[in-house]
Protein backbone atom coordinates (compact mmCIF):
# COMPACT_ATOMS: atom_id res chain seq x y z
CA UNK A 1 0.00 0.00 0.00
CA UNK A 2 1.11 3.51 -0.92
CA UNK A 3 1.03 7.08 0.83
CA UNK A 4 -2.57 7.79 2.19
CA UNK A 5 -4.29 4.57 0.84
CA UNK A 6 -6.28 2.23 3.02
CA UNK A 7 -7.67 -1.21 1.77
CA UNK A 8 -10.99 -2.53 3.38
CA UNK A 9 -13.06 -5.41 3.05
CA UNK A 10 -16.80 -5.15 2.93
CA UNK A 11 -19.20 -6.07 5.99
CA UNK A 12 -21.92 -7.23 3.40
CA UNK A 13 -21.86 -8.55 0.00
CA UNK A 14 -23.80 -6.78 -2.47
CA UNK A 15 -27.69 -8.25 -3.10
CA UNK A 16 -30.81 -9.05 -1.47
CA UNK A 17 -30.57 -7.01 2.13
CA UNK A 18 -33.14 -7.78 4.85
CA UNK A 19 -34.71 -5.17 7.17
CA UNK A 20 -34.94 -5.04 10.67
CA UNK A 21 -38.88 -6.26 10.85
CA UNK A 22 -37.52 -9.41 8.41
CA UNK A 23 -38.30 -7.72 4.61
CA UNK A 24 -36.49 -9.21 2.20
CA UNK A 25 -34.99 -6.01 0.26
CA UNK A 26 -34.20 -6.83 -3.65
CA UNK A 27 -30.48 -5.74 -5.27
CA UNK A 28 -32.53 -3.52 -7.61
CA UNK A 29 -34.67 -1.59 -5.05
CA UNK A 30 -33.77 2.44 -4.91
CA UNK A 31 -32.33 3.60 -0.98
CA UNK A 32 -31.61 6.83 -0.42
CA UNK A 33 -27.26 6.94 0.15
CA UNK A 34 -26.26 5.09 2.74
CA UNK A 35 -22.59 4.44 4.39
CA UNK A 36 -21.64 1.45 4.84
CA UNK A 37 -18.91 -0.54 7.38
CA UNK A 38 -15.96 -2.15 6.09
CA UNK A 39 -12.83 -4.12 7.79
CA UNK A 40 -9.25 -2.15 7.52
CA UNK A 41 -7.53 -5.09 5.88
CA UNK A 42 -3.97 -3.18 4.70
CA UNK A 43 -2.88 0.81 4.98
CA UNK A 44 0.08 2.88 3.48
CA UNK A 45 2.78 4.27 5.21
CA UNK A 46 1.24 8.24 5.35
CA UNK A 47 -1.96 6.59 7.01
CA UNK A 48 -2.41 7.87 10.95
CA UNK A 49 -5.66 7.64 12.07
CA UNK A 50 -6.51 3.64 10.89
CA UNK A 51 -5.31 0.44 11.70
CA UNK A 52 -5.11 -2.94 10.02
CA UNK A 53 -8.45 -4.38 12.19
CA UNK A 54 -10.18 -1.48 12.32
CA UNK A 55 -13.83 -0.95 11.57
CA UNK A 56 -14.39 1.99 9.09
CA UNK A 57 -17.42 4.27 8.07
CA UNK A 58 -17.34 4.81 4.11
CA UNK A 59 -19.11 6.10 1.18
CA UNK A 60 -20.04 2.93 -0.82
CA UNK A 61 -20.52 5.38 -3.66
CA UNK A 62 -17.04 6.68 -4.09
CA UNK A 63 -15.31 2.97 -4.10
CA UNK A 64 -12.68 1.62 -6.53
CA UNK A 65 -13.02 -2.04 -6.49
CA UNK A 66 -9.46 -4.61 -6.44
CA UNK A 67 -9.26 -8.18 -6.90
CA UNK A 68 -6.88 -9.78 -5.16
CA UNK A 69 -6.03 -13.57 -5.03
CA UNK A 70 -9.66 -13.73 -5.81
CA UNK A 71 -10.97 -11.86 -2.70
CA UNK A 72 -12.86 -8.37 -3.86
CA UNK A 73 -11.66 -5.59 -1.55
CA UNK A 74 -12.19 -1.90 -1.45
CA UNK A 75 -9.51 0.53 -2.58
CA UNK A 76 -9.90 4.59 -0.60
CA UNK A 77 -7.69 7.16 0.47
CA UNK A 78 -7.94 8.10 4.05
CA UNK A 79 -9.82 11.34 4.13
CA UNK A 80 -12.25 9.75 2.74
CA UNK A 81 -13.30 7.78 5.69
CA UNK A 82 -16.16 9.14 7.69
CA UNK A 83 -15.57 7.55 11.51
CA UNK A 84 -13.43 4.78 12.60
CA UNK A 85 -14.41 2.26 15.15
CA UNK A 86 -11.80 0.63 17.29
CA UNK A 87 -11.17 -1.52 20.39
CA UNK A 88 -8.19 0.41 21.12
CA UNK A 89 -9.68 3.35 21.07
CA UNK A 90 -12.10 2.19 23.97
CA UNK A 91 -9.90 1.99 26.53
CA UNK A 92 -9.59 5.78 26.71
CA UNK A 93 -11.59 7.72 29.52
CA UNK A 94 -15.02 8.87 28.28
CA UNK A 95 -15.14 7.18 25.00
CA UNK A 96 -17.87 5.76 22.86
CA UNK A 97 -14.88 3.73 20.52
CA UNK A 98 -15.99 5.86 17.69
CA UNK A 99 -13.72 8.29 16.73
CA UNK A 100 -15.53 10.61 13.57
């Protein structure tokens, strides 16, 4: 990984979603935008505020897909991450473990 890049892997494949009352929700249905959560798999060496484990808040929107070794990840630069959730980040005083 390069400079301010960060490599994720998606929560949820793409398709059929289910709501919280149990509706099946097609591919092809319209949703207003919606972030999604993805796994910090890799990050470059300018990267300070994410690490490799690290849950992340992005724009499913702005994405540039990469295969590699068959696995589809997701390919972003850092500032465009919109909150980061972390374990390590919970052991601080007053915190939530979501740092926006």
């Amino acid at each position: 990984m390069l400079h301010d890049r960060v490599l994720v892997r998606t929560d949820i494949p793409e398709g059929e979603r289910r709501s919280s009352g149990g509706i099946v929700i097609p591919a092809t249905a319209a949703v207003g935008r919606r972030l999604g959560w993805a796994e910090v798999v890799a990050v470059g060496q300018s990267v300070r505020t994410v690490e490799p484990g690290d849950r992340v808040l992005y724009d499913p929107e702005d994405r540039a897909e990469v295969e590699v070794r068959g696995v589809a990840y997701v390919l972003m630069r850092e500032r465009d991450l919109h909150a980061v959730a972390a374990e390590r980040l919970e052991g601080a005083e007053d915190s939530t473990g979501l740092y926006l």
